[in-house]
N, C-alpha and C. Protein backbone atom coordinates (compact mmCIF):
# COMPACT_ATOMS: atom_id res chain seq x y z
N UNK A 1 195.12 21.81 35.47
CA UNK A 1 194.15 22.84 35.84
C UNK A 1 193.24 22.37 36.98
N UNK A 2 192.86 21.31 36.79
CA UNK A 2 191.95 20.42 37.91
C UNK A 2 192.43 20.37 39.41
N UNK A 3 193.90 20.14 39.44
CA UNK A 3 195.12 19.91 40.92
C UNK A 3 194.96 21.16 40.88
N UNK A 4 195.17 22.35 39.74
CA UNK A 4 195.63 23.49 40.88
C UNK A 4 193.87 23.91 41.64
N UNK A 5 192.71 23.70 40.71
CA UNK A 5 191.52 24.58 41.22
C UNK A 5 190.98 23.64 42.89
N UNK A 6 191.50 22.34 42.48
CA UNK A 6 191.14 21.93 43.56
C UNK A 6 191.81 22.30 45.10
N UNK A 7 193.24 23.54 44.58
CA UNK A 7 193.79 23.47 45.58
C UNK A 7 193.73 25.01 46.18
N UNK A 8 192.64 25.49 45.56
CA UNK A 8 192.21 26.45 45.60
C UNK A 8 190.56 26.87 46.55
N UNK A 9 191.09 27.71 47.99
CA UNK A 9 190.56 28.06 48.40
C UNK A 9 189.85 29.18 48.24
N UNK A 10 188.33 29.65 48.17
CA UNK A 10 187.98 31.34 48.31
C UNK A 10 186.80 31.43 49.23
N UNK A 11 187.84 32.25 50.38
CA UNK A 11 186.87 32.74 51.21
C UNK A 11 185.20 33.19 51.07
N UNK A 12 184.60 33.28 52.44
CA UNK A 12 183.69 34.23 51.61
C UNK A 12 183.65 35.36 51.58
N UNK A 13 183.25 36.02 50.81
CA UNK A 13 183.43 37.38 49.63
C UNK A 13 184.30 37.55 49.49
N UNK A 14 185.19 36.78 48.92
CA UNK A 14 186.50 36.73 47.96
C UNK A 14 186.14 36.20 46.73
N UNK A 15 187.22 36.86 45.69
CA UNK A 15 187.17 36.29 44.41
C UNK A 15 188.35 35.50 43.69
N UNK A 16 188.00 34.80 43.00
CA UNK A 16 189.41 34.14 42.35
C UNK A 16 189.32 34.39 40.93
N UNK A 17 190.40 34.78 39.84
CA UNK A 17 190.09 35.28 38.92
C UNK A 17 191.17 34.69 37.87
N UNK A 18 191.18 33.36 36.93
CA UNK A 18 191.70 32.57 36.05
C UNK A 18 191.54 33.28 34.80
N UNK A 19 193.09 33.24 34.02
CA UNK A 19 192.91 34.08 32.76
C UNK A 19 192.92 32.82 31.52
N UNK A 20 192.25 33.03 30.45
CA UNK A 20 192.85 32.36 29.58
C UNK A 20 192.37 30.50 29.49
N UNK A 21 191.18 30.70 29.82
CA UNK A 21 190.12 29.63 30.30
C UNK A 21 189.50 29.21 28.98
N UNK A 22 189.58 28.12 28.71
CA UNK A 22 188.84 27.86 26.72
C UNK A 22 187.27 27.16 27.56
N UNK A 23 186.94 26.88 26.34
CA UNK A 23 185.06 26.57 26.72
C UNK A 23 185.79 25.19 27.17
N UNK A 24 185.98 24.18 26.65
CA UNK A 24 185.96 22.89 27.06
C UNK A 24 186.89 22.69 28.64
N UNK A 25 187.71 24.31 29.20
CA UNK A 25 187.95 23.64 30.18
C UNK A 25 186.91 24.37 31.75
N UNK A 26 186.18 25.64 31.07
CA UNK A 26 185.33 25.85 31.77
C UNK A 26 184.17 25.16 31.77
N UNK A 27 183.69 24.33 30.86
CA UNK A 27 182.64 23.17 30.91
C UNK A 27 183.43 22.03 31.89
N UNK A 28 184.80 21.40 31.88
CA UNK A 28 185.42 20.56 32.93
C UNK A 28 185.66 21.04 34.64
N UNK A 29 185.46 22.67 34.43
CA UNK A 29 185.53 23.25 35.89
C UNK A 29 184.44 22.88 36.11
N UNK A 30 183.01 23.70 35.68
CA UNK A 30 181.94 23.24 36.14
C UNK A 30 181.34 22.06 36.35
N UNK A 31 181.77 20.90 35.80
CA UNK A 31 181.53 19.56 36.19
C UNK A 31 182.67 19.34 37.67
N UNK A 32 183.59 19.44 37.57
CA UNK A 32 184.32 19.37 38.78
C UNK A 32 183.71 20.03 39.98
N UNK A 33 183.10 21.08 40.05
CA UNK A 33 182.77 21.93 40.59
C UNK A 33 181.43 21.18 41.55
N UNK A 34 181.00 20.61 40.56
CA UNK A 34 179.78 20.02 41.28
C UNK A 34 178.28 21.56 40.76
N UNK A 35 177.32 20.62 41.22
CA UNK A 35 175.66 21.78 41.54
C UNK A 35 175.74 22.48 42.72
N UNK A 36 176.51 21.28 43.88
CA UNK A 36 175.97 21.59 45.16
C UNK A 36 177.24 22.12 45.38
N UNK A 37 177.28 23.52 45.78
CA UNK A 37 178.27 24.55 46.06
C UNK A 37 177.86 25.84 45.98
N UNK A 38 178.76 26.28 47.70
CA UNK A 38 178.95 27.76 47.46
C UNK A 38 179.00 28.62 46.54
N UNK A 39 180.42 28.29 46.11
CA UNK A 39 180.65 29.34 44.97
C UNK A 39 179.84 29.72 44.17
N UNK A 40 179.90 31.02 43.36
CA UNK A 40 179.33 31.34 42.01
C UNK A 40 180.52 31.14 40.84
N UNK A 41 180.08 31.19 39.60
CA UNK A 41 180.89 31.68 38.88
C UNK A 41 180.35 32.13 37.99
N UNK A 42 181.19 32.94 36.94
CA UNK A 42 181.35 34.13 35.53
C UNK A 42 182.09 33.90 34.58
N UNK A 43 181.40 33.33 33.42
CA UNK A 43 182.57 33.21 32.57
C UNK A 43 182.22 34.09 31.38
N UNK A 44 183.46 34.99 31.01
CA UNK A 44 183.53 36.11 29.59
C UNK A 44 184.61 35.73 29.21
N UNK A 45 184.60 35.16 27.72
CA UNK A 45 185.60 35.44 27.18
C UNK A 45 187.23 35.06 27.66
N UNK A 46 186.75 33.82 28.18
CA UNK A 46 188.31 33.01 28.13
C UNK A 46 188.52 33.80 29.98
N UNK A 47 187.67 34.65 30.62
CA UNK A 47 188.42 34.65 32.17
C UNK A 47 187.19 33.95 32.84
N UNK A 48 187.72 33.51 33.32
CA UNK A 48 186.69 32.68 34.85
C UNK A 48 186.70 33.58 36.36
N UNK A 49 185.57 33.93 36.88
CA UNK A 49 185.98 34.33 38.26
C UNK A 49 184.93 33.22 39.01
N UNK A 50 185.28 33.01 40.34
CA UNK A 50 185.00 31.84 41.07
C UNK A 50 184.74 32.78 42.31
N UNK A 51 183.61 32.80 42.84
CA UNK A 51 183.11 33.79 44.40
C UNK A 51 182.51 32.89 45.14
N UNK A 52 183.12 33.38 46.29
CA UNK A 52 182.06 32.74 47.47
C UNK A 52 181.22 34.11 48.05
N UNK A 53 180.03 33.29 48.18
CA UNK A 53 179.07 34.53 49.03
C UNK A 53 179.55 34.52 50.21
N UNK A 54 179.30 35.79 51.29
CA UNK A 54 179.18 36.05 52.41
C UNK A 54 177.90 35.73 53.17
N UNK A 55 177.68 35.10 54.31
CA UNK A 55 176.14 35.09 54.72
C UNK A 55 175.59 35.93 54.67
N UNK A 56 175.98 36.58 54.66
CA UNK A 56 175.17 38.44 54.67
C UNK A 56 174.08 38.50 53.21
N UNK A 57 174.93 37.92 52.22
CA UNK A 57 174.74 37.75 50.72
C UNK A 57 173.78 37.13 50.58
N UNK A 58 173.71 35.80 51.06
CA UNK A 58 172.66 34.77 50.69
C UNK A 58 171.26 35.13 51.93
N UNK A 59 171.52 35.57 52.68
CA UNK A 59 170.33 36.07 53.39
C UNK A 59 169.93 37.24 53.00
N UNK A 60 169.82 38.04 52.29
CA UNK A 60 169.79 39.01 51.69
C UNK A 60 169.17 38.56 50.30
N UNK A 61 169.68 37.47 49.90
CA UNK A 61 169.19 36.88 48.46
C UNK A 61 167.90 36.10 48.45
N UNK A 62 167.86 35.65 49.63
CA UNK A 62 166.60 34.72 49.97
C UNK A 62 165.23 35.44 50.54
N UNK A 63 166.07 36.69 51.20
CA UNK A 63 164.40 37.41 51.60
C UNK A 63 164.20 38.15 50.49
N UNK A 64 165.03 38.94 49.81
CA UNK A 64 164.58 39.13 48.67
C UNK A 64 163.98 38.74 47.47
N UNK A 65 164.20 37.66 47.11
CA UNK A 65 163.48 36.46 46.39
C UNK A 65 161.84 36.29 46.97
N UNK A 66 162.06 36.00 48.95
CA UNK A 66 160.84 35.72 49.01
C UNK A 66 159.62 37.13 48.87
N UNK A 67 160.29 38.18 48.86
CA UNK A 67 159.19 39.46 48.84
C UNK A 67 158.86 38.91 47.07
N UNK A 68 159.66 39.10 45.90
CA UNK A 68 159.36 38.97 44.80
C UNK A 68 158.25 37.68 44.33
N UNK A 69 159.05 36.78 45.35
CA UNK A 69 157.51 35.59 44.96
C UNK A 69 156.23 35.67 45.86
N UNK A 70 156.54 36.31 46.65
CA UNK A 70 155.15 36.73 47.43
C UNK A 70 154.75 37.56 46.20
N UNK A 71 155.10 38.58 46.17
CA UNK A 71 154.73 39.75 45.21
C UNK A 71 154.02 38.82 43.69
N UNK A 72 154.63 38.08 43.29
CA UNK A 72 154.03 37.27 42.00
C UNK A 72 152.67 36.53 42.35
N UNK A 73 152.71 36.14 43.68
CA UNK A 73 151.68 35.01 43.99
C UNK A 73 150.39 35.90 44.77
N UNK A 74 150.40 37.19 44.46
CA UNK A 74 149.59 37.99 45.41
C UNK A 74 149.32 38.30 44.10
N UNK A 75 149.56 38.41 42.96
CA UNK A 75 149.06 39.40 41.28
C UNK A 75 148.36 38.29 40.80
N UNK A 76 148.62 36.84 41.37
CA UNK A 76 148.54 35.71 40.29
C UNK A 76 149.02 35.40 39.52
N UNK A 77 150.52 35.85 39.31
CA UNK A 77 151.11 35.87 38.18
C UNK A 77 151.92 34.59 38.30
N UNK A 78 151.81 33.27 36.97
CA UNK A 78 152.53 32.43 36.87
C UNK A 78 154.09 32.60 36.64
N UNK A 79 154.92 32.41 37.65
CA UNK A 79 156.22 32.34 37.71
C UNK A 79 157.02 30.87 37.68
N UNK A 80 158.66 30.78 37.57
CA UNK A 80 159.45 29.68 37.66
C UNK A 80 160.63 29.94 38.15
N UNK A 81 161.06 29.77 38.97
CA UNK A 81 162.21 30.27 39.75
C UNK A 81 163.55 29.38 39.59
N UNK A 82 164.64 30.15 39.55
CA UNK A 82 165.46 28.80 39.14
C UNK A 82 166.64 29.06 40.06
N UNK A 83 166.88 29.88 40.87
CA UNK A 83 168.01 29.74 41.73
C UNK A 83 169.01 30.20 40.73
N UNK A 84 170.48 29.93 41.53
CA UNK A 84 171.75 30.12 40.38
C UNK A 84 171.93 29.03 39.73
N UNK A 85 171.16 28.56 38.61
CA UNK A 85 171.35 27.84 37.32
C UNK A 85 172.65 28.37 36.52
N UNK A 86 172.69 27.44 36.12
CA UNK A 86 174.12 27.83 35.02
C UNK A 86 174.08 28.26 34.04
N UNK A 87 173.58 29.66 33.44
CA UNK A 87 173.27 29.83 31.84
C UNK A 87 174.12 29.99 31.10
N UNK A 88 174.31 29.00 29.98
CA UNK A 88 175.71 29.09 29.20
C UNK A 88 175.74 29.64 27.88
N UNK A 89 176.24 29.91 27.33
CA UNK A 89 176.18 29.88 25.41
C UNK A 89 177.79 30.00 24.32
N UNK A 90 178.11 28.60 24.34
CA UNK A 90 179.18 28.64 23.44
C UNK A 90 179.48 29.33 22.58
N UNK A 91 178.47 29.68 21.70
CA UNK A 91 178.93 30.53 20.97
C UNK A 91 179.28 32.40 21.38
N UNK A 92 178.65 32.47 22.16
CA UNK A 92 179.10 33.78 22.92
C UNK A 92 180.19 33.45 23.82
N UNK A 93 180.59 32.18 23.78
CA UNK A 93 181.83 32.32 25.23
C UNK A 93 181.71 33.22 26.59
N UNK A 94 180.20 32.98 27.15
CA UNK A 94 179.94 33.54 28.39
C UNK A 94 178.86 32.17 28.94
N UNK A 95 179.20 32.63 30.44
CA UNK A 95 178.59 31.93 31.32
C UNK A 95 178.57 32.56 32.63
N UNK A 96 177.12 32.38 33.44
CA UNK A 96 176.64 32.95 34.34
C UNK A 96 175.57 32.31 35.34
N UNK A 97 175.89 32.53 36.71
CA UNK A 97 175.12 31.90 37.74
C UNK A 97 174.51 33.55 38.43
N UNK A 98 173.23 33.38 38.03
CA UNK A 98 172.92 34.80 38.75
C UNK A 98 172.36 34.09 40.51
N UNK A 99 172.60 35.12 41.10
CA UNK A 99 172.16 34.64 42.51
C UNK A 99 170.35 34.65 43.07
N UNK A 100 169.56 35.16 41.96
CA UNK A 100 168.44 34.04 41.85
C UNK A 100 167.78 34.74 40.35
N UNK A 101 167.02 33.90 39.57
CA UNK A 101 166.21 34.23 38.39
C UNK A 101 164.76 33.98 38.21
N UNK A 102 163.73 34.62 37.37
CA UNK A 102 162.74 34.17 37.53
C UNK A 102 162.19 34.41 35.74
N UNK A 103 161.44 33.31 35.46
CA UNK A 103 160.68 33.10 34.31
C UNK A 103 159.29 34.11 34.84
N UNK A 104 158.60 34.56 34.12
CA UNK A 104 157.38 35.31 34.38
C UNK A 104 157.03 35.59 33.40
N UNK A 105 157.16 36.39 32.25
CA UNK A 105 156.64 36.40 31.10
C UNK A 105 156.29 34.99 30.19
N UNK A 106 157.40 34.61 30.35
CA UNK A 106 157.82 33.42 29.78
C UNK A 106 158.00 31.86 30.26
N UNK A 107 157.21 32.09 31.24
CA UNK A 107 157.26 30.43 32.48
C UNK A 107 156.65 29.50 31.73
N UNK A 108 155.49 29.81 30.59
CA UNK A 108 155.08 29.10 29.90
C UNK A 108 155.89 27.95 29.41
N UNK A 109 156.86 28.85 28.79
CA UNK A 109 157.54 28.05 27.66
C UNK A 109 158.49 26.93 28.00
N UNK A 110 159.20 27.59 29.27
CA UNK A 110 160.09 26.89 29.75
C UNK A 110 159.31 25.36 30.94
N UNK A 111 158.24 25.61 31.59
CA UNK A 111 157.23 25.07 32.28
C UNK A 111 157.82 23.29 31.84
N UNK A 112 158.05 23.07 33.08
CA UNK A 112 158.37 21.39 32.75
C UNK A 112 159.51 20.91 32.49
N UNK A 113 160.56 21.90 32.02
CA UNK A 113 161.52 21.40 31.15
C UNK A 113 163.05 21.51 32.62
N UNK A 114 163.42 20.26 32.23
CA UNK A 114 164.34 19.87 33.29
C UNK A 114 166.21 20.72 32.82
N UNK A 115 166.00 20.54 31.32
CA UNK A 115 167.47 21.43 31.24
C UNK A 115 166.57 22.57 30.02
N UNK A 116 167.53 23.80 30.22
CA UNK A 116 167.45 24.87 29.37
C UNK A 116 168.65 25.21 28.63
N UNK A 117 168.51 25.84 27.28
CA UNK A 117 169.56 25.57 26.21
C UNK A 117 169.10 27.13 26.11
N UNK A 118 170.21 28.19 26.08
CA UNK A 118 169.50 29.59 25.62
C UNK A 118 169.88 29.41 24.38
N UNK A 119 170.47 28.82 23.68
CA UNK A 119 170.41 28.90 21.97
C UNK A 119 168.94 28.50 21.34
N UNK A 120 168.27 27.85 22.59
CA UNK A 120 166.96 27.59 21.99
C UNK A 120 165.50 28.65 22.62
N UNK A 121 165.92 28.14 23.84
CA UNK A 121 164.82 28.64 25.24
C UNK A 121 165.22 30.08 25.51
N UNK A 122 164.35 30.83 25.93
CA UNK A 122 164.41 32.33 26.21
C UNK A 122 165.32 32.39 27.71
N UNK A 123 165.99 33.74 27.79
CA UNK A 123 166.49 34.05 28.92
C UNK A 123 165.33 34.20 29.85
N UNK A 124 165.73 34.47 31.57
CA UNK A 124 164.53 34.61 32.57
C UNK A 124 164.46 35.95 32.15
N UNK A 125 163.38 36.28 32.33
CA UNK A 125 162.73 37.79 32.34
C UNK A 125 163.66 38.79 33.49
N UNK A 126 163.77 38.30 34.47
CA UNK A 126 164.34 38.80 35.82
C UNK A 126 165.22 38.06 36.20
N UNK A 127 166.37 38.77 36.50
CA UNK A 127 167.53 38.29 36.92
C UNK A 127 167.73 39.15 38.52
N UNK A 128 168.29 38.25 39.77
CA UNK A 128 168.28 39.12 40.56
C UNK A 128 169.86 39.05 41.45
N UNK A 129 170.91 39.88 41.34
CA UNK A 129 171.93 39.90 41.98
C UNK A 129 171.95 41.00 42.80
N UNK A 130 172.74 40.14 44.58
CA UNK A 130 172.47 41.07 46.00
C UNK A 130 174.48 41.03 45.73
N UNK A 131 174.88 42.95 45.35
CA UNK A 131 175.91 43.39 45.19
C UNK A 131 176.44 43.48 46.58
N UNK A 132 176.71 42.64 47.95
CA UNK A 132 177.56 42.37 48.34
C UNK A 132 179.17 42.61 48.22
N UNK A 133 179.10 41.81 47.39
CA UNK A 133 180.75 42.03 46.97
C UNK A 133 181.26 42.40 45.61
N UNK A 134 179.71 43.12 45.35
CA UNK A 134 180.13 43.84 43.83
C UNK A 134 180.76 43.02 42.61
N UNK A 135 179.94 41.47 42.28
CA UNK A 135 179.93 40.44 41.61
C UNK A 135 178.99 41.06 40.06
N UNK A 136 178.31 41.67 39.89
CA UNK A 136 177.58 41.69 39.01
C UNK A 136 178.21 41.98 37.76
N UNK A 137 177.57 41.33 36.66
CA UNK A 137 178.12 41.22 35.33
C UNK A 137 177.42 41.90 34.38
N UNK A 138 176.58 42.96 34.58
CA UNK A 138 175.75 43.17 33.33
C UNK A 138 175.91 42.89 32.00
N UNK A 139 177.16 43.19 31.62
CA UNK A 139 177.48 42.61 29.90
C UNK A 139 177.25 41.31 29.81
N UNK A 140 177.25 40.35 30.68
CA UNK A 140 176.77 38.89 30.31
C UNK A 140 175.10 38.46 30.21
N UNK A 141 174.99 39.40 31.19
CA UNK A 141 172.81 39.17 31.10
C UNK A 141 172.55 39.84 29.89
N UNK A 142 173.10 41.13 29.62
CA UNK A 142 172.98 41.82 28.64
C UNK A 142 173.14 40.92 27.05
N UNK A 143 174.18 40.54 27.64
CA UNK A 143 174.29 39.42 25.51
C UNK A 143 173.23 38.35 25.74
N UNK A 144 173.15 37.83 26.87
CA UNK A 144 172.05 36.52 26.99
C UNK A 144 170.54 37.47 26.80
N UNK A 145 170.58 38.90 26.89
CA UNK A 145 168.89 38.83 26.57
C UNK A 145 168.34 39.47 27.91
N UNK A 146 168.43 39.05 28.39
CA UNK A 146 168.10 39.27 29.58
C UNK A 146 167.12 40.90 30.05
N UNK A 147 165.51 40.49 30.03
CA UNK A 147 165.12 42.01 30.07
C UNK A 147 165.20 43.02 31.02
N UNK A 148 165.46 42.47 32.13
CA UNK A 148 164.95 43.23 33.52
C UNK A 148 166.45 42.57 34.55
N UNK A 149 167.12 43.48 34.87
CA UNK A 149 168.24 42.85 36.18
C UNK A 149 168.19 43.95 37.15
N UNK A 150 167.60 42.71 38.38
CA UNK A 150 168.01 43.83 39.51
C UNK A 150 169.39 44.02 40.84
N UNK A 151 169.42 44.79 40.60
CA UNK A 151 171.06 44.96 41.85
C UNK A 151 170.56 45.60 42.97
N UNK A 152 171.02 44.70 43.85
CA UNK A 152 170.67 45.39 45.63
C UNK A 152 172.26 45.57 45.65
N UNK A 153 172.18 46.71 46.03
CA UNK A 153 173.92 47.51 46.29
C UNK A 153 173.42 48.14 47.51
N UNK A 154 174.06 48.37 48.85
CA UNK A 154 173.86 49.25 50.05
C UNK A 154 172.74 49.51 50.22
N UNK A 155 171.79 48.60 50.50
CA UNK A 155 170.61 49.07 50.75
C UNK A 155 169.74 49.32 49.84
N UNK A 156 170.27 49.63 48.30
CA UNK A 156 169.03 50.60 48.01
C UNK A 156 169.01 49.02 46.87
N UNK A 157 167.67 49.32 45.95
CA UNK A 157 167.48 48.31 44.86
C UNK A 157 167.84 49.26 43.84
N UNK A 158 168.34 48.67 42.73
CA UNK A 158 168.91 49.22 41.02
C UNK A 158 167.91 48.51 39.94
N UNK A 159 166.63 48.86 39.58
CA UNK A 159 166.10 48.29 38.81
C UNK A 159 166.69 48.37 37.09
N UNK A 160 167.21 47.98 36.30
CA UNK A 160 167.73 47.92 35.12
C UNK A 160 167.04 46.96 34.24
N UNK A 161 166.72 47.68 32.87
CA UNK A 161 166.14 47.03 32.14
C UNK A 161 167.11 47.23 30.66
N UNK A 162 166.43 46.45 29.69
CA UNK A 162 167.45 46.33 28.56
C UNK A 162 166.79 46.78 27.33
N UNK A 163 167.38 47.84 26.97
CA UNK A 163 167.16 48.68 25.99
C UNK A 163 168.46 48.54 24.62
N UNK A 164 168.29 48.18 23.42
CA UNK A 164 169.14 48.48 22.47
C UNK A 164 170.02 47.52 22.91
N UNK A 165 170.00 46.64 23.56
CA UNK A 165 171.95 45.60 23.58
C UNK A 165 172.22 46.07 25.31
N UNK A 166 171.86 47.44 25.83
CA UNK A 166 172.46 47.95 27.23
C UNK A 166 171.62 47.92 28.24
N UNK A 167 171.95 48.00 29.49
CA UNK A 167 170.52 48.25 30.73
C UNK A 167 170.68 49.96 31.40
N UNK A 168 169.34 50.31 31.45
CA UNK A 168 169.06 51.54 31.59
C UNK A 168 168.56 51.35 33.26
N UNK A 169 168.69 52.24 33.89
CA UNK A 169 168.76 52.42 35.08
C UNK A 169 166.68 53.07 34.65
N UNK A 170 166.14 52.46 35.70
CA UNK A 170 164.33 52.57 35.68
C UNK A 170 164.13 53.13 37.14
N UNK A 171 162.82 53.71 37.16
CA UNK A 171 161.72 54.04 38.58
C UNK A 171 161.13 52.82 38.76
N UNK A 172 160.78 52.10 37.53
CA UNK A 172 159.98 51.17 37.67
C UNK A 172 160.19 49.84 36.89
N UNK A 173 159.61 48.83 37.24
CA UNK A 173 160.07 47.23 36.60
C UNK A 173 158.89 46.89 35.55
N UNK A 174 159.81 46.17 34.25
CA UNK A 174 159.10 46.38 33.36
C UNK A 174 157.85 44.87 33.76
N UNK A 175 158.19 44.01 34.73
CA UNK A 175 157.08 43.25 35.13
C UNK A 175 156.50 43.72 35.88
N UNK A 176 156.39 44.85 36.74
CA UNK A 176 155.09 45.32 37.86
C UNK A 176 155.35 46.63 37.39
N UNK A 177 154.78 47.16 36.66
CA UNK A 177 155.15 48.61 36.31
C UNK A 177 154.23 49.72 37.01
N UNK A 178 152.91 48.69 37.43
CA UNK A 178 152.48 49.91 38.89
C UNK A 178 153.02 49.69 40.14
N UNK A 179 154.10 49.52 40.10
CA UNK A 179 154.08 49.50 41.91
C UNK A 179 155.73 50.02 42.24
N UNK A 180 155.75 51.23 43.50
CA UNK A 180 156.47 51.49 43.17
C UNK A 180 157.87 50.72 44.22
N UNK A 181 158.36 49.55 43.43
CA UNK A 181 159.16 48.66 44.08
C UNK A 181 160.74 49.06 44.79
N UNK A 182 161.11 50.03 43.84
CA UNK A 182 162.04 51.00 44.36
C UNK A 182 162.12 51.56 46.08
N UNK A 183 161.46 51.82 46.23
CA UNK A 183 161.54 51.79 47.84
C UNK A 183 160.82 50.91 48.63
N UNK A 184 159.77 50.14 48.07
CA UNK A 184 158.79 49.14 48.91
C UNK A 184 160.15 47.68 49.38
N UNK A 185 160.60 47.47 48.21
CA UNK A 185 161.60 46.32 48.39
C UNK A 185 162.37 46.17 49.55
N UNK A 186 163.48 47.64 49.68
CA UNK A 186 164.04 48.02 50.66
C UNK A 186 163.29 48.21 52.17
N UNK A 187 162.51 48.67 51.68
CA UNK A 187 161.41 48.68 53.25
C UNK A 187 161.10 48.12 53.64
N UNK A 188 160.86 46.59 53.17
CA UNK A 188 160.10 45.23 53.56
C UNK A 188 161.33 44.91 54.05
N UNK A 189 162.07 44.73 53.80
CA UNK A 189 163.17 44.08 53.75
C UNK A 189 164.04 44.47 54.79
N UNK A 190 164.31 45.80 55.24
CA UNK A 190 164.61 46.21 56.73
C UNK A 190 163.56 45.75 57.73
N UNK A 191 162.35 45.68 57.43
CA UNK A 191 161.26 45.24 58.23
C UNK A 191 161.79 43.76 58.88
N UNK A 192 162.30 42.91 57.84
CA UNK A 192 162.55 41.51 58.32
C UNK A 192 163.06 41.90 59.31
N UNK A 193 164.09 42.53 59.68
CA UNK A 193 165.28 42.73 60.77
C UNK A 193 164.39 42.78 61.70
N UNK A 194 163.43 43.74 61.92
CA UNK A 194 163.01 43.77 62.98
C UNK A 194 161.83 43.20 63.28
N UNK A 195 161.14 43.10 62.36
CA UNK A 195 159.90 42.58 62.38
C UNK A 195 159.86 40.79 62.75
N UNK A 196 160.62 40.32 61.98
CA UNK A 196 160.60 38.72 61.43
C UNK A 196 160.14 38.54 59.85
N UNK A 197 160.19 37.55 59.35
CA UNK A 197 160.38 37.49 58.41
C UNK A 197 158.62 37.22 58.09
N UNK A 198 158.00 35.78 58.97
CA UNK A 198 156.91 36.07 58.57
C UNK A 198 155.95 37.21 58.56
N UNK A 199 155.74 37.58 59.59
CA UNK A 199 154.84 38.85 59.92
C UNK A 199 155.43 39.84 58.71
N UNK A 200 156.59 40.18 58.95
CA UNK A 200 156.47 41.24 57.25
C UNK A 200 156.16 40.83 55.80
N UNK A 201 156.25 39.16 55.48
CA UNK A 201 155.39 38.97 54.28
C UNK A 201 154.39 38.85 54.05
N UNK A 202 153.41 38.76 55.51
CA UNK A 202 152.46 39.51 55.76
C UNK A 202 151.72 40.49 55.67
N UNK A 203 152.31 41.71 56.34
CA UNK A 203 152.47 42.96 56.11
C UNK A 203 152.58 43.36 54.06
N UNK A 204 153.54 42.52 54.56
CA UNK A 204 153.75 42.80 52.46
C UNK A 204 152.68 42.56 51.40
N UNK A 205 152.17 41.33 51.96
CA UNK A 205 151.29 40.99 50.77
C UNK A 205 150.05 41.48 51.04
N UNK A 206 149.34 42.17 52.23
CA UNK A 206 148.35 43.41 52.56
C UNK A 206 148.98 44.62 51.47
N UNK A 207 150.17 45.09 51.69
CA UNK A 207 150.52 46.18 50.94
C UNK A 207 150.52 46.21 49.63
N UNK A 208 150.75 44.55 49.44
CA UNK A 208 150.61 44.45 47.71
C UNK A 208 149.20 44.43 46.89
N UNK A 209 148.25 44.24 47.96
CA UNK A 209 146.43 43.82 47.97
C UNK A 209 146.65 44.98 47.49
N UNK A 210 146.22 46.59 48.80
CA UNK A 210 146.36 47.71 48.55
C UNK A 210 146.50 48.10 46.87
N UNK A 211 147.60 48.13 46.70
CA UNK A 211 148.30 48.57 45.60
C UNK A 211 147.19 48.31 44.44
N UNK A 212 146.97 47.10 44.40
CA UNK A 212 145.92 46.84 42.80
C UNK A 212 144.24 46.73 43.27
């Protein structure tokens, strides 16, 4: 399994998709795999998919991230950001690298702690995947807990929150529930293009003053 993955190329925004994957050999991919890497991966239930982002993806993931932590650090709100961490859980036989996450309710708990165990430690409050190449897993954030996932698909933002086991499509996020992020996100965020990046988090975090 090791010879063939190593002999395995994926573009970016391509996917590779392994059937029939047990926990102990998707715990040996991900050590093979390394931290430091492109790829993402998804694991449900015995399939593995393996993605590479597009630049388009990860620049898209990073200004978005930075409006959200501007946005936290303009409320005062204690946050923990973790990038695509690996959240696993054997006993569910899923695993997931979201393309960025954030503690906020719950930064407390986790605060300090160098590895996280979700059989013990809470999921991030916010999960954030840029649908690029239409990677998103909801049934896996969904069993991990997961309250709040957002999807940037074509422009627009998908705020989803988790109701009953499922995520419900929202106006509003259950961590900023006055503001209406649904179109502000997208707007800042075309702004970079033209604006630059600083001057619109600028702009942004005036707009976020405003707001409260």
């Amino acid at each position: 399994m090791l010879l063939e993955l190593n002999r395995i190329t994926v573009p970016p925004g391509q996917r590779v998709l392994l059937s029939n994957i047990s926990w102990q050999e998707f715990e040996t991919i991900l050590a093979d795999l390394g931290e430091h890497r492109a790829a993402r991966v998804a694991y449900d239930n015995g399939t593995l998919e393996i993605m590479t982002p597009l630049p388009e993806h990860e620049s898209r993931k990073e200004l978005v991230s930075d409006l959200l932590k501007a946005l936290l650090e303009e409320l005062d709100i204690e946050f923990c950001t973790l990038g695509s961490t690996t959240f696993k859980n054997e006993e569910m036989i899923k695993g997931i690298e979201p393309d960025n996450c954030f503690y906020i309710q719950n930064e407390a708990i986790v605060r300090g702690k160098d590895r996280l165990d979700l059989t013990i430690d809470p999921p991030p409050d916010l999960a954030l995947e840029i649908d690029v190449t239409s990677r998103t897993h909801p049934s896996i954030y969904a069993a991990f807990g997961v309250p709040e996932l957002w999807r940037f698909e074509q422009g627009r933002l998908q705020i989803n929150l988790l109701r009953e086991g499922k995520y419900n499509l929202s106006e509003v996020s259950r961590n900023f529930p006055n503001l209406p992020l649904i179109d502000a996100i997208p707007q800042y965020l075309n702004q970079c293009r033209t604006l630059g990046r600083n001057k619109t988090m600028k702009v942004f975090r005036t707009w976020v003053q405003e707001q409260i």
